[in-house]
PDB file of N, CA and C in Angstrom:
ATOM      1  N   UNK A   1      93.605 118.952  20.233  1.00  0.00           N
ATOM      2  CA  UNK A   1      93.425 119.601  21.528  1.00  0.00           C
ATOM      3  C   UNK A   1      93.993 118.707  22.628  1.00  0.00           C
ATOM      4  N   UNK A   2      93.299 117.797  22.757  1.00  0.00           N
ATOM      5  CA  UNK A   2      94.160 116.749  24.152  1.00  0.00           C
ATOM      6  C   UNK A   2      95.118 115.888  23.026  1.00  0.00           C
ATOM      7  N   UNK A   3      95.759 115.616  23.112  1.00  0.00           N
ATOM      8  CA  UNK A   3      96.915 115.480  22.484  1.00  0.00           C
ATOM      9  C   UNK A   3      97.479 113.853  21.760  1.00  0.00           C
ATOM     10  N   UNK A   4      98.033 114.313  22.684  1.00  0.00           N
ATOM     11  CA  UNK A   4      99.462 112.753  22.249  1.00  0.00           C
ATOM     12  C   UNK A   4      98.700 111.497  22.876  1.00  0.00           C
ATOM     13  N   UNK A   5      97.916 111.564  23.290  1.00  0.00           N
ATOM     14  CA  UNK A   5      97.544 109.993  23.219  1.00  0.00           C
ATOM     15  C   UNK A   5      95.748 110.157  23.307  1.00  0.00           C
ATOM     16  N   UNK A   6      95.326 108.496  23.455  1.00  0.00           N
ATOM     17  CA  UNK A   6      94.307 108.022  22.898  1.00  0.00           C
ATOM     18  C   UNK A   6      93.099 108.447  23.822  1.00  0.00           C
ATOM     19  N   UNK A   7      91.838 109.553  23.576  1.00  0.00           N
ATOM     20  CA  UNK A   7      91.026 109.882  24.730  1.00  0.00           C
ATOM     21  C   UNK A   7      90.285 108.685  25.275  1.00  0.00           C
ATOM     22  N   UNK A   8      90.565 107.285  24.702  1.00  0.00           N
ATOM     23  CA  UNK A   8      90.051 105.824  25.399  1.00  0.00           C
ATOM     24  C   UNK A   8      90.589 105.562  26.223  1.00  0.00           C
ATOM     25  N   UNK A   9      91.978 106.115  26.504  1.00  0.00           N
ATOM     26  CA  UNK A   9      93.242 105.187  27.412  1.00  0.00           C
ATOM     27  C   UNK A   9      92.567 105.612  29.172  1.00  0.00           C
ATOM     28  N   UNK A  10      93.244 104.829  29.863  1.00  0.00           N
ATOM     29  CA  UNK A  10      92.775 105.062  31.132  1.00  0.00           C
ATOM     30  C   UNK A  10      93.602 106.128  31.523  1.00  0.00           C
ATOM     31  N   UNK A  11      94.576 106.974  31.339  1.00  0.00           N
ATOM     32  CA  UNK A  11      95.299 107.464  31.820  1.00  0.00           C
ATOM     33  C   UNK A  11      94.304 109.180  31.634  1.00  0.00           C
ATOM     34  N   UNK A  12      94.255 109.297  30.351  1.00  0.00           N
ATOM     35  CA  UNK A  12      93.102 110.422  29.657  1.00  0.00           C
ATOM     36  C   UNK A  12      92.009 110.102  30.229  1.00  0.00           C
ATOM     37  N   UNK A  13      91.366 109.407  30.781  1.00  0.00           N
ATOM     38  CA  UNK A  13      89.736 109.254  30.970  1.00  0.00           C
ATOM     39  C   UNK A  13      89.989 109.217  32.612  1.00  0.00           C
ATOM     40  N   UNK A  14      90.844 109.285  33.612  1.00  0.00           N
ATOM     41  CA  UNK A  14      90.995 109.325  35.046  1.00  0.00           C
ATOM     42  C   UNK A  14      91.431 111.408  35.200  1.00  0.00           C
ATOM     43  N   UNK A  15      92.365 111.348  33.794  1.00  0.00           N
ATOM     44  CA  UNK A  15      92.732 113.129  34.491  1.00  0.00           C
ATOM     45  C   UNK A  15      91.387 113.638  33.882  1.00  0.00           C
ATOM     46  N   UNK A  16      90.671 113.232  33.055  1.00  0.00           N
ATOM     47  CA  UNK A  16      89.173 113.826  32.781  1.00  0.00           C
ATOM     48  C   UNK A  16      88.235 114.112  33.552  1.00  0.00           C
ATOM     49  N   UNK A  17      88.114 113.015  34.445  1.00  0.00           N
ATOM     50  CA  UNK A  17      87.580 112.592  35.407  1.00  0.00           C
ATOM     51  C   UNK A  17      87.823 113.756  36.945  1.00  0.00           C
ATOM     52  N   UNK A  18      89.370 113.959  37.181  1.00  0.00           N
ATOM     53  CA  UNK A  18      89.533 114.446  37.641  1.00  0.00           C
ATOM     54  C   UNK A  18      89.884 116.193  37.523  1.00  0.00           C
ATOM     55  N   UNK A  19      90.292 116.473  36.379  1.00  0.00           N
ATOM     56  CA  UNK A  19      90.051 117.783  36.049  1.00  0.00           C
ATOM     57  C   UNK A  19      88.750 118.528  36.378  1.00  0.00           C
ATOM     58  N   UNK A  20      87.812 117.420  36.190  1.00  0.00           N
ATOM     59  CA  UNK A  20      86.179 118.370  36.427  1.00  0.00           C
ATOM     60  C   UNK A  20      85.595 117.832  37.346  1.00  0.00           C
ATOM     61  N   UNK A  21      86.079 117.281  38.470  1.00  0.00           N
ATOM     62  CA  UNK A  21      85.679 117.115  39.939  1.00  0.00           C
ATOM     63  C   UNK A  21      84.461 116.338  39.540  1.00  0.00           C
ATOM     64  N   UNK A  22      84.774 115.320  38.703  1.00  0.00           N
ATOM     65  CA  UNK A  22      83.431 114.139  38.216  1.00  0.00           C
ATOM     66  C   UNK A  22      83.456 113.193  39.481  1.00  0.00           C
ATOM     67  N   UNK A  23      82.178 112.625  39.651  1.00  0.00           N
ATOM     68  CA  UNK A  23      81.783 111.464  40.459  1.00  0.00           C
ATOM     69  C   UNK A  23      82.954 110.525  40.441  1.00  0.00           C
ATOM     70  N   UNK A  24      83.809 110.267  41.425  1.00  0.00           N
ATOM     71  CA  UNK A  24      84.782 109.239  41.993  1.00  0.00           C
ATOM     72  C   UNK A  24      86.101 109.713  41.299  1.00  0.00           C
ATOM     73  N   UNK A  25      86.141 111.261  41.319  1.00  0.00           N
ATOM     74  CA  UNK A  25      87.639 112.179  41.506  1.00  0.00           C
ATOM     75  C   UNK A  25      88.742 111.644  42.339  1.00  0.00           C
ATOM     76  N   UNK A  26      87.826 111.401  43.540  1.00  0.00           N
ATOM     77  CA  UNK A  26      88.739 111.273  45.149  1.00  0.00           C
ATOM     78  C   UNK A  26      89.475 109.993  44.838  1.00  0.00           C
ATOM     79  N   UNK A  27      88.681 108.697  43.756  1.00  0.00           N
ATOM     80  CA  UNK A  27      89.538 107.070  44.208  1.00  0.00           C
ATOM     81  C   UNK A  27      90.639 107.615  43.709  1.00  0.00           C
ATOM     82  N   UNK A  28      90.373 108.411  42.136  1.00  0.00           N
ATOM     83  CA  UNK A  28      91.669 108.328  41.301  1.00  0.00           C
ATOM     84  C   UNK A  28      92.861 109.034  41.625  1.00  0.00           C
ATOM     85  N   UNK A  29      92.867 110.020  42.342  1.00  0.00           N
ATOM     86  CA  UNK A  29      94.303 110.418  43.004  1.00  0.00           C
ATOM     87  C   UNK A  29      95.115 109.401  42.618  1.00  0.00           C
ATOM     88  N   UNK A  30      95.373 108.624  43.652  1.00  0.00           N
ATOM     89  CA  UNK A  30      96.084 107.364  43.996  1.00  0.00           C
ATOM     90  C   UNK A  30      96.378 107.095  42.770  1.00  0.00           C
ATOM     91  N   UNK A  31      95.907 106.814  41.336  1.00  0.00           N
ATOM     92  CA  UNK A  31      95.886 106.255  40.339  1.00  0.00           C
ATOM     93  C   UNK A  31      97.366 106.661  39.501  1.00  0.00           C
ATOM     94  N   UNK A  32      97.128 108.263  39.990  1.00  0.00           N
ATOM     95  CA  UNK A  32      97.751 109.286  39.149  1.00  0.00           C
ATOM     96  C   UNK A  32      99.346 108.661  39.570  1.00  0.00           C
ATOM     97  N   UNK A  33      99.695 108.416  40.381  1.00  0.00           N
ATOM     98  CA  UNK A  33     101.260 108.292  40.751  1.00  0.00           C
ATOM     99  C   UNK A  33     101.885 106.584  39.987  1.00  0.00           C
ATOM    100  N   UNK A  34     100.939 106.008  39.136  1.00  0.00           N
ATOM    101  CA  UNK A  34     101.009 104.954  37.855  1.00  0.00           C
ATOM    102  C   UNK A  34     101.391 105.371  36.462  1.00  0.00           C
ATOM    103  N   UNK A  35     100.723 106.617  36.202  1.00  0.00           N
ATOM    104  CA  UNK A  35     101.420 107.419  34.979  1.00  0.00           C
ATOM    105  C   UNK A  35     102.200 108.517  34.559  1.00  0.00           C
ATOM    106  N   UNK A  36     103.347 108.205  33.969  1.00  0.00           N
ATOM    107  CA  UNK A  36     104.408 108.916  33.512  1.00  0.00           C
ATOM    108  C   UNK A  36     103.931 110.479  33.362  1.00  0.00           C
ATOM    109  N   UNK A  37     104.306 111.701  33.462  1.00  0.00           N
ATOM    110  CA  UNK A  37     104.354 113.229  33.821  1.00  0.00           C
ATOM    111  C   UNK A  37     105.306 113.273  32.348  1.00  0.00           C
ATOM    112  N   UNK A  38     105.860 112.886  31.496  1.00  0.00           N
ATOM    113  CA  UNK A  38     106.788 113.241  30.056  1.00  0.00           C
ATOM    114  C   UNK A  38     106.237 113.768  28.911  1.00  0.00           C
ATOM    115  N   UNK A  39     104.944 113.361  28.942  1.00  0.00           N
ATOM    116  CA  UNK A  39     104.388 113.728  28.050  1.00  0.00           C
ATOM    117  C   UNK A  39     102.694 114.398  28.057  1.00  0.00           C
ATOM    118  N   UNK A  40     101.965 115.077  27.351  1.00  0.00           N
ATOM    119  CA  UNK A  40     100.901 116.073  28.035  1.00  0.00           C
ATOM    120  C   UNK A  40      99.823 115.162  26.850  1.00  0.00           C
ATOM    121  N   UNK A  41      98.963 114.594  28.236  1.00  0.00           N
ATOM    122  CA  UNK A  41      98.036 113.671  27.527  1.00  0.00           C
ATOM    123  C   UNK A  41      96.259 114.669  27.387  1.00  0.00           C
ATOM    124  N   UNK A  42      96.845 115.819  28.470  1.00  0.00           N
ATOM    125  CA  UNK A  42      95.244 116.392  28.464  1.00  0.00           C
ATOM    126  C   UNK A  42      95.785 117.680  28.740  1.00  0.00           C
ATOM    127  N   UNK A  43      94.555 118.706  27.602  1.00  0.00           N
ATOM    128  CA  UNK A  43      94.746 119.564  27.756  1.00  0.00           C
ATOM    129  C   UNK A  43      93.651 120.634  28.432  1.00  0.00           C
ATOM    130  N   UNK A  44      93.584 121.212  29.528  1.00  0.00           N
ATOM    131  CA  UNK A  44      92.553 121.691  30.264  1.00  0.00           C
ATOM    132  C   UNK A  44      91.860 122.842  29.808  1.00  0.00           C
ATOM    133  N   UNK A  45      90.677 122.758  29.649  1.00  0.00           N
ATOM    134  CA  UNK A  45      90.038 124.205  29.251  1.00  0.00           C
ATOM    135  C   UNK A  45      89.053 124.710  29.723  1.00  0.00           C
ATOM    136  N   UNK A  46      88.765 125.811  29.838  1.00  0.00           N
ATOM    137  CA  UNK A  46      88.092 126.882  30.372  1.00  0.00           C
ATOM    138  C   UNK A  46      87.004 125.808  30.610  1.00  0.00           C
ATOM    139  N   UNK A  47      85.943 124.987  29.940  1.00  0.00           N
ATOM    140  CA  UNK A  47      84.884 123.891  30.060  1.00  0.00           C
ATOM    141  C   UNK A  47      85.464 123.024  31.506  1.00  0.00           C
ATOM    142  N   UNK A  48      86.256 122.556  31.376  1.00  0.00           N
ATOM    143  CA  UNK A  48      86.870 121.642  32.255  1.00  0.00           C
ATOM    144  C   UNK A  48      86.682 122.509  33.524  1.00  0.00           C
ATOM    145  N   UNK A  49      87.205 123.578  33.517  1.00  0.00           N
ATOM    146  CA  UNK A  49      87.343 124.429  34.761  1.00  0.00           C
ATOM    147  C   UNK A  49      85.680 124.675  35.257  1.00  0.00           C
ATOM    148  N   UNK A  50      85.214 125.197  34.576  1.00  0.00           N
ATOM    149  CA  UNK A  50      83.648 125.596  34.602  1.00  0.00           C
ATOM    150  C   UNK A  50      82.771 124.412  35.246  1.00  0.00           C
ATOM    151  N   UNK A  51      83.403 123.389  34.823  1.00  0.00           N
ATOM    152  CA  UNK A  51      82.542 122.015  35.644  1.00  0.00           C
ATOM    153  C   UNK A  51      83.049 121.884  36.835  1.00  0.00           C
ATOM    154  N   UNK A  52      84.636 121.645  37.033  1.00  0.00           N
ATOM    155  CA  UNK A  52      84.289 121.933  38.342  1.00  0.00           C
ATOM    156  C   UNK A  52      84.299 122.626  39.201  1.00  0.00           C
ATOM    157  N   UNK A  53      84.083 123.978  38.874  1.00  0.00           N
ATOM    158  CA  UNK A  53      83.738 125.126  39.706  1.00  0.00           C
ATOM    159  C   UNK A  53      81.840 125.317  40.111  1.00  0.00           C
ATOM    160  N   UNK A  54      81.584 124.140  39.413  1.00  0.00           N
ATOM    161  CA  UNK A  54      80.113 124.215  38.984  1.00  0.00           C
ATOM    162  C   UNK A  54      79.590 123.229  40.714  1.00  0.00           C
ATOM    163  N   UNK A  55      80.944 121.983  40.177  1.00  0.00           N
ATOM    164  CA  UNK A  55      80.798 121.053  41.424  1.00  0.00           C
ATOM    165  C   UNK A  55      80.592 121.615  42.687  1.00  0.00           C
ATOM    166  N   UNK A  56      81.342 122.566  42.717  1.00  0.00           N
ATOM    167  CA  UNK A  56      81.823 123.443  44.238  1.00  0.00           C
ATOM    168  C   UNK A  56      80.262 124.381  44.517  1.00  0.00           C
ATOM    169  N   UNK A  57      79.786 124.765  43.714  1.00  0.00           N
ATOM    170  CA  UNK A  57      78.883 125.848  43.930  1.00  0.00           C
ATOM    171  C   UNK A  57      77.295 124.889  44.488  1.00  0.00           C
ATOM    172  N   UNK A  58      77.493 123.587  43.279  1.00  0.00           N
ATOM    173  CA  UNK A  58      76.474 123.017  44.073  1.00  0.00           C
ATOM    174  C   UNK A  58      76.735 122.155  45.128  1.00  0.00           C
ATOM    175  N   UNK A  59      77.703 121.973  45.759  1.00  0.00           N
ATOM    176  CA  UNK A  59      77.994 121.774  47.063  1.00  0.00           C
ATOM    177  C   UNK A  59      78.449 120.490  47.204  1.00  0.00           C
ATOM    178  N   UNK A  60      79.222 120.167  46.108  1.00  0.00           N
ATOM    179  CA  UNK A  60      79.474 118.424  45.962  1.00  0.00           C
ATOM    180  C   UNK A  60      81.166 118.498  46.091  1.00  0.00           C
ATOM    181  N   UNK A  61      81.816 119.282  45.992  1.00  0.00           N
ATOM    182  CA  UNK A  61      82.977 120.056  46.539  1.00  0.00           C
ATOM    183  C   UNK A  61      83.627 121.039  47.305  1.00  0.00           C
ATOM    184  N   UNK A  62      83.953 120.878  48.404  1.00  0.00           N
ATOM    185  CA  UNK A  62      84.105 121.655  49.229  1.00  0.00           C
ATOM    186  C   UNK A  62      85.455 122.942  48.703  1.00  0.00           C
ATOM    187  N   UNK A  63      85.861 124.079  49.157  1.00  0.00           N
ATOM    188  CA  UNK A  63      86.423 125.152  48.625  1.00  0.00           C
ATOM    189  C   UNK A  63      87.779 124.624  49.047  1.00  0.00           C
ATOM    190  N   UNK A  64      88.330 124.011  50.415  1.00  0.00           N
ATOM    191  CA  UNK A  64      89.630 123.705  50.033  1.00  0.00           C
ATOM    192  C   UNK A  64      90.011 122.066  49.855  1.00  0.00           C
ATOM    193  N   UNK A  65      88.965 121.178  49.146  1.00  0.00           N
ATOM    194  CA  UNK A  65      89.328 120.385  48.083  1.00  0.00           C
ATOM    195  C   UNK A  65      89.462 121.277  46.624  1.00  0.00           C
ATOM    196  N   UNK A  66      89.187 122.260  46.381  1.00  0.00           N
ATOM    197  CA  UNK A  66      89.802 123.396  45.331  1.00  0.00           C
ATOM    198  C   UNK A  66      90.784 123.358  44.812  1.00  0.00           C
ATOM    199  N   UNK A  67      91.147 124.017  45.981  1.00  0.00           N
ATOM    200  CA  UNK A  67      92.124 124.689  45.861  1.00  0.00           C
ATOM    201  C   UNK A  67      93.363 123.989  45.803  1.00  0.00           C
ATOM    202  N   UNK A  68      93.242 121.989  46.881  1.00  0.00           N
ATOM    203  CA  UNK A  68      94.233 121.313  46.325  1.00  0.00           C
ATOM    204  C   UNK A  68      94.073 120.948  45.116  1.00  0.00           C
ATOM    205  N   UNK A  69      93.281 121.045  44.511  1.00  0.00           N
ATOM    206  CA  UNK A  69      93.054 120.683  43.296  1.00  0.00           C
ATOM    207  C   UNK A  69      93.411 120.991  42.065  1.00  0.00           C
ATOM    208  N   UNK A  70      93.630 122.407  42.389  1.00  0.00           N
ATOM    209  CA  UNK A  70      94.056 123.393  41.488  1.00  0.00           C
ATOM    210  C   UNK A  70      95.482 123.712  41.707  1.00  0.00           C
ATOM    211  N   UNK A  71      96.005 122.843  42.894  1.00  0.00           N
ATOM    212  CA  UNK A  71      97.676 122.945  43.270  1.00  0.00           C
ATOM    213  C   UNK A  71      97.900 121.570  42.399  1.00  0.00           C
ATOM    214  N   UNK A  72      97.922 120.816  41.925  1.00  0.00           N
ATOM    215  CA  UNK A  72      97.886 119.562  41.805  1.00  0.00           C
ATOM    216  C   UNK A  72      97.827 119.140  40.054  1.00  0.00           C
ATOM    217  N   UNK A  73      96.447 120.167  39.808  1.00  0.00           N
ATOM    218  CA  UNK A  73      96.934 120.245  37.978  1.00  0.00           C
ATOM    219  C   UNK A  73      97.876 121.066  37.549  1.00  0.00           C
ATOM    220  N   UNK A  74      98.177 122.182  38.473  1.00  0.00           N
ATOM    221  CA  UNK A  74      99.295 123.070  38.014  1.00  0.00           C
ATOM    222  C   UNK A  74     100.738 122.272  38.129  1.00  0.00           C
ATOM    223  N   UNK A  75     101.101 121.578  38.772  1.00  0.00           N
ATOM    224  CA  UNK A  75     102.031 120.689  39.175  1.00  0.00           C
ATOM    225  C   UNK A  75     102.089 119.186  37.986  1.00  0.00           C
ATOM    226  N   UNK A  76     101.186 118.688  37.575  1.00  0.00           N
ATOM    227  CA  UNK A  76     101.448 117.607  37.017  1.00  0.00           C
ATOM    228  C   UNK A  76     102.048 118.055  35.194  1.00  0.00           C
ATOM    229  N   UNK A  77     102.625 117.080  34.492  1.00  0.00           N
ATOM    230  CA  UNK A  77     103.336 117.379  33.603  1.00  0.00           C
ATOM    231  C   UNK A  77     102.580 117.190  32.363  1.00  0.00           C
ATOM    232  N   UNK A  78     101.588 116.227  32.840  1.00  0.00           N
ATOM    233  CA  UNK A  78     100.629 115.398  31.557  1.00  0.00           C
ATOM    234  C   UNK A  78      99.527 116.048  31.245  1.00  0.00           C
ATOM    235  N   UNK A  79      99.051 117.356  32.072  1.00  0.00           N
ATOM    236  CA  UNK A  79      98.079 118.177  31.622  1.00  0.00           C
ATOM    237  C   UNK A  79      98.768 119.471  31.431  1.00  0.00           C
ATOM    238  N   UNK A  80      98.336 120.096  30.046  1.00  0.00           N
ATOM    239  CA  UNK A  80      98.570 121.680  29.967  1.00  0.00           C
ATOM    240  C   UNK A  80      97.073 122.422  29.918  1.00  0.00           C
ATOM    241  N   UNK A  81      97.823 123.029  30.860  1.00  0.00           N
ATOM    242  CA  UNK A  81      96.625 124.127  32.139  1.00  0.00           C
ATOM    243  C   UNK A  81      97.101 125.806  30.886  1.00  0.00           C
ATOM    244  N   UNK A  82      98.001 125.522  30.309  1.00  0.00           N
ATOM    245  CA  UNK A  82      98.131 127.274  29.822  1.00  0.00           C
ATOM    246  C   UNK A  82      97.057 128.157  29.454  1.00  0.00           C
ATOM    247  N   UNK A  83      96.097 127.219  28.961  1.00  0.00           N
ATOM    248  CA  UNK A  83      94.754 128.249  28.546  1.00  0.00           C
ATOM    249  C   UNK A  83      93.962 128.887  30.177  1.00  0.00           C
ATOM    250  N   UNK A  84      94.312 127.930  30.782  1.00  0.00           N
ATOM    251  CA  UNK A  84      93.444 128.371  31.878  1.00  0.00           C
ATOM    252  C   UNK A  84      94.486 128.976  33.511  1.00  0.00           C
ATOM    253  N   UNK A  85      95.629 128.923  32.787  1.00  0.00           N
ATOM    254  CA  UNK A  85      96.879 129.085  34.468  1.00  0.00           C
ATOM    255  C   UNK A  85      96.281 130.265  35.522  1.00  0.00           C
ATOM    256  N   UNK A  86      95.700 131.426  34.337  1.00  0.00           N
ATOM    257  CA  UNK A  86      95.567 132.675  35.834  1.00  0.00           C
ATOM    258  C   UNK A  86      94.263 132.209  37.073  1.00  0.00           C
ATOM    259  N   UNK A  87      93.825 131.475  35.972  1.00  0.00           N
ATOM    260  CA  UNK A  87      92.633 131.150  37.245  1.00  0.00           C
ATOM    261  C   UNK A  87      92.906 129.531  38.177  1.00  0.00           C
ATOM    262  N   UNK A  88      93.560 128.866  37.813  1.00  0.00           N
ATOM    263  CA  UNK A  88      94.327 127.666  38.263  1.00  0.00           C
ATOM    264  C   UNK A  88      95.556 128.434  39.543  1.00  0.00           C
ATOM    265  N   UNK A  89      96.393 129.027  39.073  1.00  0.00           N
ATOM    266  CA  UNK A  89      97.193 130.265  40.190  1.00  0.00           C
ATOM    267  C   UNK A  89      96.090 130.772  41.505  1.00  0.00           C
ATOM    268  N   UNK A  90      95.167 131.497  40.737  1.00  0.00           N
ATOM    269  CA  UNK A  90      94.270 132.057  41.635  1.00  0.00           C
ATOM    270  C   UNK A  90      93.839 131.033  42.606  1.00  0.00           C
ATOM    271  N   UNK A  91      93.281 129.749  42.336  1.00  0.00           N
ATOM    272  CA  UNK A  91      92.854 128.914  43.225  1.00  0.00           C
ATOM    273  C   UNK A  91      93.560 128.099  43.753  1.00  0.00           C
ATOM    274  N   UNK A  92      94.742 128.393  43.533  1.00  0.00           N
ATOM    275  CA  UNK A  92      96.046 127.368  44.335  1.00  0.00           C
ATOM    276  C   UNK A  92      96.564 128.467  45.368  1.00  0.00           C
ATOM    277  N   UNK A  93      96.670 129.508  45.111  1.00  0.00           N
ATOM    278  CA  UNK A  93      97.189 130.371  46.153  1.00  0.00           C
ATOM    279  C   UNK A  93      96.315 131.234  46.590  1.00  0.00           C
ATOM    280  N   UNK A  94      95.429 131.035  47.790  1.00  0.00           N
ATOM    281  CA  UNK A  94      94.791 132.141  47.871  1.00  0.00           C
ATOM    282  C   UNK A  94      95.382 133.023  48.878  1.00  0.00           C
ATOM    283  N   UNK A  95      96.306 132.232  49.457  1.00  0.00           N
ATOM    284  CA  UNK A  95      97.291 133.652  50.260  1.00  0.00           C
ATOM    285  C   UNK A  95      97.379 134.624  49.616  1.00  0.00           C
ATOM    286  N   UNK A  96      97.790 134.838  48.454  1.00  0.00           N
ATOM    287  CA  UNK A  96      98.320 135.704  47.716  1.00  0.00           C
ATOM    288  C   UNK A  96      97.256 136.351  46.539  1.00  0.00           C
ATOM    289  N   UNK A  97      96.115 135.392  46.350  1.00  0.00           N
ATOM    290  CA  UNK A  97      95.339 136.104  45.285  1.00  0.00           C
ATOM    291  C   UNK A  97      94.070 136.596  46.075  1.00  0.00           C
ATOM    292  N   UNK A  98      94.280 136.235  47.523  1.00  0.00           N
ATOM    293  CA  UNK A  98      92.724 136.278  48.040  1.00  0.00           C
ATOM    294  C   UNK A  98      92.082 135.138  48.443  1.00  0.00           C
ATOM    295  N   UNK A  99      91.406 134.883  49.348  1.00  0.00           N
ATOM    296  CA  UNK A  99      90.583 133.621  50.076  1.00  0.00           C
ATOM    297  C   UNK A  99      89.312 133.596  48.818  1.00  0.00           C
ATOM    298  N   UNK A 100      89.288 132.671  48.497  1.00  0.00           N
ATOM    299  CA  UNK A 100      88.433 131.651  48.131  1.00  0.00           C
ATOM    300  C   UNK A 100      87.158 131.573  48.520  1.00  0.00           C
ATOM    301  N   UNK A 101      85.870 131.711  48.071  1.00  0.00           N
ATOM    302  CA  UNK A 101      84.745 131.678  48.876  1.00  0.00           C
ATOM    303  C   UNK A 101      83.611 131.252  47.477  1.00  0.00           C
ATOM    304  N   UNK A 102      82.341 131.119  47.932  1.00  0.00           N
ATOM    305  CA  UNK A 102      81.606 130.672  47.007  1.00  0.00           C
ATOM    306  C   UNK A 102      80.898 131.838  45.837  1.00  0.00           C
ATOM    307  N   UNK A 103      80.885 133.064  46.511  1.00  0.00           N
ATOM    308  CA  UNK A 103      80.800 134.532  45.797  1.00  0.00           C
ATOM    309  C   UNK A 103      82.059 134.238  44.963  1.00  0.00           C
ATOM    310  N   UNK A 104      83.139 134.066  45.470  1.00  0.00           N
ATOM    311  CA  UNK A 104      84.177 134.265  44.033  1.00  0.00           C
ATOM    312  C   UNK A 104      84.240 132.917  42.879  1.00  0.00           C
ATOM    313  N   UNK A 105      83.730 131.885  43.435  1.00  0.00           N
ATOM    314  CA  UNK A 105      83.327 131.001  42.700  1.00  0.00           C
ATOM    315  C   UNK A 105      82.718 131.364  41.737  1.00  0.00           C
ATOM    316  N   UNK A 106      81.521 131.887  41.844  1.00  0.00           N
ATOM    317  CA  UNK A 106      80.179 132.541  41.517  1.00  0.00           C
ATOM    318  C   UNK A 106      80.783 133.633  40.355  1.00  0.00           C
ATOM    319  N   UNK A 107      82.038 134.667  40.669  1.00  0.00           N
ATOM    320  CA  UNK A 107      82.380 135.385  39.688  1.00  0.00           C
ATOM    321  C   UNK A 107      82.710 134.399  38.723  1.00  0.00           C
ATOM    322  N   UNK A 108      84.139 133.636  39.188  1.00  0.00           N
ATOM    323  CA  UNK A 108      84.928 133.336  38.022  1.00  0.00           C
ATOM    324  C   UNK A 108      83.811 132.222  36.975  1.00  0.00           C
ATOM    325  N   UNK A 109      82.985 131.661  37.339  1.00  0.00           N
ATOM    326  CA  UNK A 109      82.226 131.042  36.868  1.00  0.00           C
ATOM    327  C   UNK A 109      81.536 131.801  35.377  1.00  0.00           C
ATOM    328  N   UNK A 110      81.061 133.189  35.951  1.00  0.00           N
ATOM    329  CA  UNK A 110      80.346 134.112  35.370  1.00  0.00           C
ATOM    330  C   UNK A 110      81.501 134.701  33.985  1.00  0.00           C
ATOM    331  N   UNK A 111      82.809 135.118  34.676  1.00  0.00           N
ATOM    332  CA  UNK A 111      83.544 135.219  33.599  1.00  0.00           C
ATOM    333  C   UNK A 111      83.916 134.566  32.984  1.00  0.00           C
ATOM    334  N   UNK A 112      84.610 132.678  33.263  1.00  0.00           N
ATOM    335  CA  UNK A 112      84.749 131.895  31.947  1.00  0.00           C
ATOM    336  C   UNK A 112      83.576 131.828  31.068  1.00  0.00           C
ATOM    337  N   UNK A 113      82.104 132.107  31.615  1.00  0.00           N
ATOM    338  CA  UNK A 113      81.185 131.081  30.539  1.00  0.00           C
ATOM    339  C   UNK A 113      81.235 132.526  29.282  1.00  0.00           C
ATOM    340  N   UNK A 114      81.858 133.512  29.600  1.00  0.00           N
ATOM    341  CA  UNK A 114      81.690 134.221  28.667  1.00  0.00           C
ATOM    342  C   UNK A 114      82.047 134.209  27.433  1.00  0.00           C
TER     343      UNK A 114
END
């Protein structure tokens, strides 16, 4: 499932970290522009998403730290988002899919855990 390299390495345990809007998401940004985009070290899934949509609802994430958020895994090379892209799309563009709010949180939440 997560792939080509080691789930010990720091590189896997920072996009982990940051995929699910875990406690000290925000240092590792910065981190991310240290490792190579060539190869797909993590692979994102519906769980991953669910946590941190979970973050947002209990109020430890605000809706447009989201949505960059969700611009940001769609963009990097080292995570594959394919299991999860329509709802990663949805929260990167809400021009186009619709504004963002904690009710739609609240859906998509309801439909991954299904």
């Amino acid at each position: 499932m997560n792939s080509n390299e080691n789930n010990n390495t720091g590189h896997y345990q920072d996009l982990k970290t940051i995929v699910r809007l875990a406690s000290g998401y925000q240092q590792l940004y910065g981190e991310l522009t240290r490792y190579p985009q060539t190869t797909v070290i993590y692979t994102l899934s519906s769980t991953d998403v669910i946590a941190a949509l979970e973050q947002v609802q209990l109020g430890h994430v605000d809706i447009e730290e989201l949505e960059l958020w969700a611009s940001l895994l769609e963009m990097r090379g080292d995570i594959d988002h394919s299991c999860v892209e329509g709802v990663l799309y949805a929260l990167a563009n809400p021009e186009q899919m619709g504004e963002i709010s904690h009710e739609k949180v609240s859906q998509l939440l309801t439909l991954l855990k299904k």
